[in-house]
C-alpha atoms as a PDB file:
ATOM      1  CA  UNK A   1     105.143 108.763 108.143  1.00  0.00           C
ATOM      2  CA  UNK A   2     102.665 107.402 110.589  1.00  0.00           C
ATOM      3  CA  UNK A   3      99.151 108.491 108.121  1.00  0.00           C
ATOM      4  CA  UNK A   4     101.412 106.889 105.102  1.00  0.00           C
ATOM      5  CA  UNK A   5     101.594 103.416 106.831  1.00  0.00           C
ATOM      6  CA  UNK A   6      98.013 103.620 108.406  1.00  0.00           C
ATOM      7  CA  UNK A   7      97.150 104.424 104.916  1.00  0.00           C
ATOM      8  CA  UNK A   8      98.906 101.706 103.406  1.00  0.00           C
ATOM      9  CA  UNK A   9      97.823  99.262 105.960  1.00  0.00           C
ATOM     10  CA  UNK A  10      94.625  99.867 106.896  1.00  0.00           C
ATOM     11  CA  UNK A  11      92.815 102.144 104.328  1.00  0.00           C
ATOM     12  CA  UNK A  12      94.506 100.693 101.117  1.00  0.00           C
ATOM     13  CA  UNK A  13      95.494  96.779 102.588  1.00  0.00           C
ATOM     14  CA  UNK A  14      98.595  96.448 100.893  1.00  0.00           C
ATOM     15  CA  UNK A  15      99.599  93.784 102.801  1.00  0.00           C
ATOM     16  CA  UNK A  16      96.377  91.615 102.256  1.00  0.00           C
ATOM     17  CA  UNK A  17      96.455  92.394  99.154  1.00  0.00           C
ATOM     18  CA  UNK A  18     100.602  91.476  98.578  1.00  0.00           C
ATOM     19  CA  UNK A  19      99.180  88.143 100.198  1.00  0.00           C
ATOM     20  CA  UNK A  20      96.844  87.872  98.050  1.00  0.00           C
ATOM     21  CA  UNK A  21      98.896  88.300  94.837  1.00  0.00           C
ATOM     22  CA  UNK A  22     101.182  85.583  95.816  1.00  0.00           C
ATOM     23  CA  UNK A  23      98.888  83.138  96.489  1.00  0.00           C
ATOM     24  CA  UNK A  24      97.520  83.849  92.754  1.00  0.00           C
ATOM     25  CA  UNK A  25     100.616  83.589  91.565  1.00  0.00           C
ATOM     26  CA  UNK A  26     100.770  80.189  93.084  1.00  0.00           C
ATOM     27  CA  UNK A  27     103.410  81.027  95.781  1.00  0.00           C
ATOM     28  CA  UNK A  28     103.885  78.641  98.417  1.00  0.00           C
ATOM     29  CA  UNK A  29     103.071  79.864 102.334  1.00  0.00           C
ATOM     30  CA  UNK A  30     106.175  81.466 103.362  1.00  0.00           C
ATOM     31  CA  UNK A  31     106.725  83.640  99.764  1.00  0.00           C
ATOM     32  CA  UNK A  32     103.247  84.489 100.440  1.00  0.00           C
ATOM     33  CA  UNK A  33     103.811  86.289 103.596  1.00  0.00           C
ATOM     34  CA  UNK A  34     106.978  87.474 102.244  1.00  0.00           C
ATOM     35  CA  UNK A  35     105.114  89.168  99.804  1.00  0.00           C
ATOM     36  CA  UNK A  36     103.566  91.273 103.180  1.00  0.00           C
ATOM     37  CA  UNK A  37     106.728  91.595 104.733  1.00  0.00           C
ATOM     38  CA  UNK A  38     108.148  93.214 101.217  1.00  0.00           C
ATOM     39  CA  UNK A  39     104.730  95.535 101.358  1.00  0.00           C
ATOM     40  CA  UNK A  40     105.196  96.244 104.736  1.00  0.00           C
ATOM     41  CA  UNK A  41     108.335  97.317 104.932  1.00  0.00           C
ATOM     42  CA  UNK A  42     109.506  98.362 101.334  1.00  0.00           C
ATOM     43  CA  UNK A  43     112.651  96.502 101.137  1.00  0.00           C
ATOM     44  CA  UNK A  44     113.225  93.728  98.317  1.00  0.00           C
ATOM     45  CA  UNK A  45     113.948  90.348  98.399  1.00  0.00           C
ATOM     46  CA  UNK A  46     117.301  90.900  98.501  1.00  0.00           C
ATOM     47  CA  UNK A  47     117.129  93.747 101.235  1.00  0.00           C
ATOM     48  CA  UNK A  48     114.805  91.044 103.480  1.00  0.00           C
ATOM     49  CA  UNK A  49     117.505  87.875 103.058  1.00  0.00           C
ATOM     50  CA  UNK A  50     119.911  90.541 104.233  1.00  0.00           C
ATOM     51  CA  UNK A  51     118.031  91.796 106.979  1.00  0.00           C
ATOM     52  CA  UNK A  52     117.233  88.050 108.373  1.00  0.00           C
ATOM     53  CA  UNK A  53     121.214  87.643 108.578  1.00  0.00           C
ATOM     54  CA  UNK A  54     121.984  90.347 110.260  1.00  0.00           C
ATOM     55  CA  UNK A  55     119.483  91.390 112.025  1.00  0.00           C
ATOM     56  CA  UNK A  56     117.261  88.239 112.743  1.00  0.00           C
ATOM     57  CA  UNK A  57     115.396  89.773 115.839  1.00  0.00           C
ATOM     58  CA  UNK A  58     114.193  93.029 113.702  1.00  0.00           C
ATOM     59  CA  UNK A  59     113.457  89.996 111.046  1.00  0.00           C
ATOM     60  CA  UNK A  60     111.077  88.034 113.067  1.00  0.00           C
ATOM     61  CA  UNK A  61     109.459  91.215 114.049  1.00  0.00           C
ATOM     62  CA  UNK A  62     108.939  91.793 110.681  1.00  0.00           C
ATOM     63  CA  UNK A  63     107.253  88.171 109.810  1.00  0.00           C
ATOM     64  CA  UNK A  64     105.293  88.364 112.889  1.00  0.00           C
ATOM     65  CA  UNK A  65     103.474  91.143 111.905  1.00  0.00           C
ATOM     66  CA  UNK A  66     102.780  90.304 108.101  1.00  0.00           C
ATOM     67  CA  UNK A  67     101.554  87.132 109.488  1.00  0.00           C
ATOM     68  CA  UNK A  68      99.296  88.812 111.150  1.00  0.00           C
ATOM     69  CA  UNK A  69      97.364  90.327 108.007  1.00  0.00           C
ATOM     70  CA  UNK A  70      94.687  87.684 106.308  1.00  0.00           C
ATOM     71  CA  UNK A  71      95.379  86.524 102.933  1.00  0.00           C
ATOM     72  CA  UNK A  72      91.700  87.521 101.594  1.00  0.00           C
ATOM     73  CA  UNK A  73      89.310  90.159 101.270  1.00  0.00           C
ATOM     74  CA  UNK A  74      85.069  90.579 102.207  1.00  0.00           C
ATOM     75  CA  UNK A  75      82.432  92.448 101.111  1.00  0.00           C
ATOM     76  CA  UNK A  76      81.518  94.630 104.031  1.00  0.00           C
ATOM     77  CA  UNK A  77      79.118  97.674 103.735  1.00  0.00           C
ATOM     78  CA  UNK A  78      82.094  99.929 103.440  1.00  0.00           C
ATOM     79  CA  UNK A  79      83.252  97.865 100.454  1.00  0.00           C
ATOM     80  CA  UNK A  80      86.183  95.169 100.479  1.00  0.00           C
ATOM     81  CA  UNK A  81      87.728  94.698 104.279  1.00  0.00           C
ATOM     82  CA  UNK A  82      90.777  91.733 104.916  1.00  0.00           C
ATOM     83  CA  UNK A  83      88.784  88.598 106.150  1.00  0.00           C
ATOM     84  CA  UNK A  84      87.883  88.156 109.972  1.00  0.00           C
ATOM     85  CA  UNK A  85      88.058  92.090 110.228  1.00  0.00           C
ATOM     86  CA  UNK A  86      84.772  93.862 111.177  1.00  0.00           C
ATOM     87  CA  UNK A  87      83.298  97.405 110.669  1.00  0.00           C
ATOM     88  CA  UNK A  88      82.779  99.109 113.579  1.00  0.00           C
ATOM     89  CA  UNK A  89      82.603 102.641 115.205  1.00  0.00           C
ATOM     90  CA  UNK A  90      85.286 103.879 117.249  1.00  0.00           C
ATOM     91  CA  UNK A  91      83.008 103.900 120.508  1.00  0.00           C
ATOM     92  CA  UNK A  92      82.928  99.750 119.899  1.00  0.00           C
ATOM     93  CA  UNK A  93      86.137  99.381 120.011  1.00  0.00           C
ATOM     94  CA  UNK A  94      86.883 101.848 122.740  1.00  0.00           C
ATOM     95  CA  UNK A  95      86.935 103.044 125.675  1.00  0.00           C
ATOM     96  CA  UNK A  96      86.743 106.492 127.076  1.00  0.00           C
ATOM     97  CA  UNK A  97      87.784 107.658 130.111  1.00  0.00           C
ATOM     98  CA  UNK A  98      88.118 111.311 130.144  1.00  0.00           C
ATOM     99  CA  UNK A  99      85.524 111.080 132.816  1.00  0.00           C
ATOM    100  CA  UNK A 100      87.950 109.716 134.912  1.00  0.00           C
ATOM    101  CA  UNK A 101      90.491 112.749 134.321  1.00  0.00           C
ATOM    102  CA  UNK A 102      91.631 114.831 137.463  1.00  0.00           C
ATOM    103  CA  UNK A 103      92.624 117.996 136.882  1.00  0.00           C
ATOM    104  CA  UNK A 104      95.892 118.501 137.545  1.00  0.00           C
ATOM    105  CA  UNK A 105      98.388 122.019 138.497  1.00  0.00           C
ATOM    106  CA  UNK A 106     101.896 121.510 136.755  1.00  0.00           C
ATOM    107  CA  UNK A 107     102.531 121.436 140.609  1.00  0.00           C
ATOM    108  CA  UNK A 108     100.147 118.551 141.666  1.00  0.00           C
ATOM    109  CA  UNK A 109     101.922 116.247 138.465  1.00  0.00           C
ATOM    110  CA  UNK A 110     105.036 117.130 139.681  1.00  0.00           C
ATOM    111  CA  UNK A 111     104.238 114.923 143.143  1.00  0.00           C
ATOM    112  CA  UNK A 112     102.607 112.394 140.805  1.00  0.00           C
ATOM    113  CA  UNK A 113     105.274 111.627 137.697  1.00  0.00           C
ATOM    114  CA  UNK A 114     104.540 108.533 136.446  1.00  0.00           C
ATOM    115  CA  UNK A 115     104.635 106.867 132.895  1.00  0.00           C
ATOM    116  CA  UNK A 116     100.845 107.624 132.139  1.00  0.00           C
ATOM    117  CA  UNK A 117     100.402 110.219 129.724  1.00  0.00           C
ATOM    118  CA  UNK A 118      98.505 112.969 131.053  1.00  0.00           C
ATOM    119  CA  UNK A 119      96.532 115.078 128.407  1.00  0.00           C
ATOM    120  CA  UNK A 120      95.780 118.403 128.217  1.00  0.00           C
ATOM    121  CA  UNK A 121      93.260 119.908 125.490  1.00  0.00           C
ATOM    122  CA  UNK A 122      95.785 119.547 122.516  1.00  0.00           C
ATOM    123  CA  UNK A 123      98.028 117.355 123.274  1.00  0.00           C
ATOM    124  CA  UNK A 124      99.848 115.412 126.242  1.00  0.00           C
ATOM    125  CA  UNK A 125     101.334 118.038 129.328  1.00  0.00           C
ATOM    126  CA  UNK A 126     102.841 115.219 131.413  1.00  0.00           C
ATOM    127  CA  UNK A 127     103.593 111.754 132.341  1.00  0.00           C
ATOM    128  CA  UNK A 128     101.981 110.638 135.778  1.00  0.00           C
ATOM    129  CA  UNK A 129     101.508 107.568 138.479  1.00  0.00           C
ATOM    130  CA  UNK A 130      98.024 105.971 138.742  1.00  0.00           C
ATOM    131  CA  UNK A 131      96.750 107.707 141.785  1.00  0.00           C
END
């Protein structure tokens, strides 16, 4: 589920392009980002009026995040990209800190559970403090 909406978000634009849809089809502001909120999430029109009465916290949640998708596209070197969005490399945009990594016995977490995830070499072993 997770690749699907990356896909659909961030490799296809969906969203953007929902936005961008509407606004050729002359839709005013807010039926242009509900055109991303119906992209987003899948539901219709219908589904979305009855998610906004009765659930208006999971509905703002919603709009919040299709209004955070631009409502055009650029020519990048990678081809079409949503507007104000760059391309970059992951080490731009990141930070690594493996470096930083203490190895750690299942013993020596134990004194140190925490809410950090600590990883192993596939996956996360652990949740720890800071120190």
């Amino acid at each position: 589920m997770a690749q699907a909406i990356f896909k659909n978000w961030f490799v296809d634009f969906e969203p953007v392009k929902a936005k961008i849809a509407a606004i050729e089809a002359g839709e005013d502001p807010e039926n242009v980002n509900r055109a991303a909120m119906r992209a987003i999430s899948g539901r219709s029109d219908d589904e979305l009026d009855k998610m906004q009465a009765e659930q208006p916290d999971e509905y703002a949640q919603l709009k919040g995040t299709a209004e955070l998708f631009p409502a055009a596209m650029w020519d990048s070197e990678l081809g079409e990209v949503p507007e104000g969005w760059a391309v970059s490399n992951f080490g731009k945009v990141s930070a690594c800190f493996d470096k930083n990594r203490i190895p750690l016995s299942k013993m020596q977490r134990e004194l140190k559970k925490g809410s950090i995830p600590y990883y192993g070499a596939t996956s996360v072993m652990d949740y720890v403090n800071k120190s």
